[in-house]
Protein backbone atom coordinates (compact mmCIF):
# COMPACT_ATOMS: atom_id res chain seq x y z
CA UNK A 1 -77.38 45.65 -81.59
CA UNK A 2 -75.65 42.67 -79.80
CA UNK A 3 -77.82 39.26 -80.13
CA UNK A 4 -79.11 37.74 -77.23
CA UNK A 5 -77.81 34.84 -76.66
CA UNK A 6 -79.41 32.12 -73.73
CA UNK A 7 -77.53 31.27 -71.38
CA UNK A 8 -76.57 27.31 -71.70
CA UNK A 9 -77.83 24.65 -69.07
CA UNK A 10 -75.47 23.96 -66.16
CA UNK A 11 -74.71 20.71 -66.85
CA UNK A 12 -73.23 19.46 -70.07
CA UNK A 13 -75.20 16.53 -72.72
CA UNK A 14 -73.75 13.75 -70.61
CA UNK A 15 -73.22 13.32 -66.86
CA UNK A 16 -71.81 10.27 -64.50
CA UNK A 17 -74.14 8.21 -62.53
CA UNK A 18 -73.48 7.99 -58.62
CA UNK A 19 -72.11 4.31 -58.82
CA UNK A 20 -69.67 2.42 -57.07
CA UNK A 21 -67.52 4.56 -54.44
CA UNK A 22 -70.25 7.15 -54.93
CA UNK A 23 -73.07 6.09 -52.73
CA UNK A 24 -72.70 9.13 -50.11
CA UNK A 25 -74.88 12.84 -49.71
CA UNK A 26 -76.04 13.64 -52.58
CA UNK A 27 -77.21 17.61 -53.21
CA UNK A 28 -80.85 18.36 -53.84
CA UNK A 29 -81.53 20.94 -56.73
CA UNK A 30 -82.38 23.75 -54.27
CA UNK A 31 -78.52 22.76 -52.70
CA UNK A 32 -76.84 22.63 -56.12
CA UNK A 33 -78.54 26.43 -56.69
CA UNK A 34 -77.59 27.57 -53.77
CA UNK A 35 -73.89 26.49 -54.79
CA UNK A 36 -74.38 27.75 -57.90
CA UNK A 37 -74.76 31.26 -56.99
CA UNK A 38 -71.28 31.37 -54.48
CA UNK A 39 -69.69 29.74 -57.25
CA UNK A 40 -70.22 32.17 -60.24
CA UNK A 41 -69.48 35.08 -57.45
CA UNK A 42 -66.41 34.18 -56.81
CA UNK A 43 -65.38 33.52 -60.42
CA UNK A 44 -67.07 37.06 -60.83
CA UNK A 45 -64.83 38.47 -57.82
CA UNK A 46 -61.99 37.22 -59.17
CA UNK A 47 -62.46 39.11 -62.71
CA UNK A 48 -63.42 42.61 -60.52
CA UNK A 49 -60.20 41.85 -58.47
CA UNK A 50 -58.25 41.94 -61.36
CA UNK A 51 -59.65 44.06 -63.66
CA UNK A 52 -59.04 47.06 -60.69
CA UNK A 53 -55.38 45.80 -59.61
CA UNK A 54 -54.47 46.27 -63.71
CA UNK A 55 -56.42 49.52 -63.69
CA UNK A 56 -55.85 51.67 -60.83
CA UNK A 57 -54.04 54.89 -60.59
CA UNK A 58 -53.53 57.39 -57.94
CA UNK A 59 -52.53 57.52 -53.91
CA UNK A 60 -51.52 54.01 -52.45
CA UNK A 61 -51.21 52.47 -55.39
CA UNK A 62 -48.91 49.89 -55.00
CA UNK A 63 -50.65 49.05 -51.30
CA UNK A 64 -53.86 48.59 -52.82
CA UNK A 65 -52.40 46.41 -56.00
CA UNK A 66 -51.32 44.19 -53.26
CA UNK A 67 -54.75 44.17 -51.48
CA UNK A 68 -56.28 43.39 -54.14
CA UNK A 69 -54.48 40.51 -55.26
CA UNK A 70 -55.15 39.01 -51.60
CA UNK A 71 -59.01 39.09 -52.85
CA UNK A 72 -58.19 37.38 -55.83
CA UNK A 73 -56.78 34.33 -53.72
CA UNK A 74 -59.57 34.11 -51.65
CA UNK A 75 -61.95 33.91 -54.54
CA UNK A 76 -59.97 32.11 -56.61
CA UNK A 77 -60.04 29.42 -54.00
CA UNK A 78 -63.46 29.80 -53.03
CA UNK A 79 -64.31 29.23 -56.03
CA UNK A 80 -62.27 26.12 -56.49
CA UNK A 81 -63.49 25.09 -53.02
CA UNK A 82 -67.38 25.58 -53.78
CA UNK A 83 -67.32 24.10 -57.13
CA UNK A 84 -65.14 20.94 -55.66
CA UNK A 85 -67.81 20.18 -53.42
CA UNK A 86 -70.41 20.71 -55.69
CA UNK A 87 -68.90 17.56 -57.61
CA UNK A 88 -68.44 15.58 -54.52
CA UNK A 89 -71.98 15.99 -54.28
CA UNK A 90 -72.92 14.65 -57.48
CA UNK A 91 -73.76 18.60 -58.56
CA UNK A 92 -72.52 20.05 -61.66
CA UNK A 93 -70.60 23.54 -61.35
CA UNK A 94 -70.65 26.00 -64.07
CA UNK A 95 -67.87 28.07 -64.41
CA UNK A 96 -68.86 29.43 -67.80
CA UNK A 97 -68.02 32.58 -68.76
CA UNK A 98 -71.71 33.38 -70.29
CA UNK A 99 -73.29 31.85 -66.84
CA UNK A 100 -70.94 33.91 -64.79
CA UNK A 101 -71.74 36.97 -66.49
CA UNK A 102 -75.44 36.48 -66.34
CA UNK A 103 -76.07 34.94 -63.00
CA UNK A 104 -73.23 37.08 -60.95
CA UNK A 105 -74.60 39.68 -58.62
CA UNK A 106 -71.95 41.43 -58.62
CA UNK A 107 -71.96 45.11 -59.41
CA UNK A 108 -70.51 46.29 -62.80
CA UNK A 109 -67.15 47.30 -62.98
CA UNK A 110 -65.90 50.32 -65.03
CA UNK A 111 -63.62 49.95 -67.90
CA UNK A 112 -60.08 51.81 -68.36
CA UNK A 113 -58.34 53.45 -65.29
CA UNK A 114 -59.67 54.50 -62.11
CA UNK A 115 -58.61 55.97 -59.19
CA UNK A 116 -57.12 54.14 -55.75
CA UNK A 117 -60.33 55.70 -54.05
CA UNK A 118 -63.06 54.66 -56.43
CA UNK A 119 -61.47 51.50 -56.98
CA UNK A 120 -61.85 50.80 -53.51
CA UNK A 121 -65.48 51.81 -52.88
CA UNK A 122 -66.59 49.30 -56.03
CA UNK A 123 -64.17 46.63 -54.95
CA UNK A 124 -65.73 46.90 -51.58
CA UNK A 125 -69.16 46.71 -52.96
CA UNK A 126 -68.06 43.20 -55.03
CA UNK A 127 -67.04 41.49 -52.09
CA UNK A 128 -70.07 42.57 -50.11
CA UNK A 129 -71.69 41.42 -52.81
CA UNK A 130 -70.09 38.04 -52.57
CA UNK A 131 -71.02 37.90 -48.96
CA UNK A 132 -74.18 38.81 -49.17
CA UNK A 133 -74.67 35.94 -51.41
CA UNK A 134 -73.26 33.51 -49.08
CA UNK A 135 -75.67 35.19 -45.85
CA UNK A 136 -78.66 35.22 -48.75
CA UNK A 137 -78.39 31.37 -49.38
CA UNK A 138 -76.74 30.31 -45.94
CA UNK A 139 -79.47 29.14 -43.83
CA UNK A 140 -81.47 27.03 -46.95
CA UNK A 141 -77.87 25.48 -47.51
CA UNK A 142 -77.12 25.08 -43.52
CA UNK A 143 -80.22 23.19 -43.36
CA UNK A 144 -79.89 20.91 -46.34
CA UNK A 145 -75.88 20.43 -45.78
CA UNK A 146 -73.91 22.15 -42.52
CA UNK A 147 -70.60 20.84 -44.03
CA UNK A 148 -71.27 23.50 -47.04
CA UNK A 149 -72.01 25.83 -44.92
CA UNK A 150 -69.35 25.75 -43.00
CA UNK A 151 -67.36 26.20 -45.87
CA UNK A 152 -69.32 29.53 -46.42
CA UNK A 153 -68.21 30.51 -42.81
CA UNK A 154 -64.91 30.28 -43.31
CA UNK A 155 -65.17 32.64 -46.90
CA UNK A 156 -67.17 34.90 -45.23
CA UNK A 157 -64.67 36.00 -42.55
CA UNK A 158 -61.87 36.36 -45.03
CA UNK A 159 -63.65 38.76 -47.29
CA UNK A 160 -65.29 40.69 -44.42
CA UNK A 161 -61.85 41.19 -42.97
CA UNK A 162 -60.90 41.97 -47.40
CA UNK A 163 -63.57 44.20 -47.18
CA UNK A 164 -62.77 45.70 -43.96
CA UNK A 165 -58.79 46.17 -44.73
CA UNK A 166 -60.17 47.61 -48.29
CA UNK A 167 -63.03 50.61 -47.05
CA UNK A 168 -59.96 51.33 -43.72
CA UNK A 169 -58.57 53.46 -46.70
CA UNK A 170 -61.08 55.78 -47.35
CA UNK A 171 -61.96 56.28 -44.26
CA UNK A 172 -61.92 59.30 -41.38
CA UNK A 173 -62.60 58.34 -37.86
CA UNK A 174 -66.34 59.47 -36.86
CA UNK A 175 -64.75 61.43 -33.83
């Protein structure tokens, strides 16, 4: 039986004070949690997005690989987007393995090889996932800070299009 282990506070035993140059917005704890949760989605996006492009076997293989890694960019710069603002406004981002893990809502991902077709299905469910997290949080955050949320805006199109470009594989036309 694994031990459980608590997950660590976000920020570390010693933080900067907003001094000097550093007298602008700062983000209220509701904000920062807000953050928080697009931030360890798109780390946990990321690790789906990989995990299937090294896994998957089966029809359109090499199309999908390449789909896939297209996701990967988008979260891997949302991510460094989301947690870059986060500092700018004095919040602390937590990239964390252990935090990512436990806060993500993210679907599991299977282990080993799976098929083109499955792999799509759960890859579209991660980035829905993602999105959904950005819509869940998007109205607190447009009313504390419209500048983040435009941010979200701009990630939400691109994975809705991901998504989109991903589920176009599996499916028939309803005619």
């Amino acid at each position: 039986m694994a031990e459980s282990v608590k997950v660590p506070q976000p920020a570390g035993t010693k933080t900067t004070g907003a001094e000097n140059a550093e007298h602008g917005f700062t983000a209220s704890p509701a904000l920062a949690k807000n953050m928080q949760s697009v931030l360890v989605d798109f780390i946990a996006l990321q690790l789906v997005g990989k995990q299937a492009h090294w896994n998957i076997v089966g029809p359109n293989f090499r199309d999908l690989h390449l789909n896939l890694d297209e996701v990967v960019a988008i979260a891997r710069t949302g991510s460094d987007s989301i947690a870059e603002r986060m500092r700018a406004l004095h919040a602390t981002a937590d990239g964390r393995p252990r935090v990512v893990a436990e806060q993500s809502s993210l679907p599991e991902f299977p282990a080993g090889e799976i098929t083109t077709h499955d792999a799509i299905d759960l890859s579209v469910r991660a980035v829905e996932a993602t999105v959904a997290t950005m819509r869940k949080v998007h109205d607190e955050v447009d009313a504390a800070d419209p500048t983040t949320a435009d941010i979200f805006h701009e990630f939400i199109s691109q994975l809705e299009q991901q998504a989109w470009f991903l589920s176009a594989e599996t499916r028939t036309p309803s005619n």
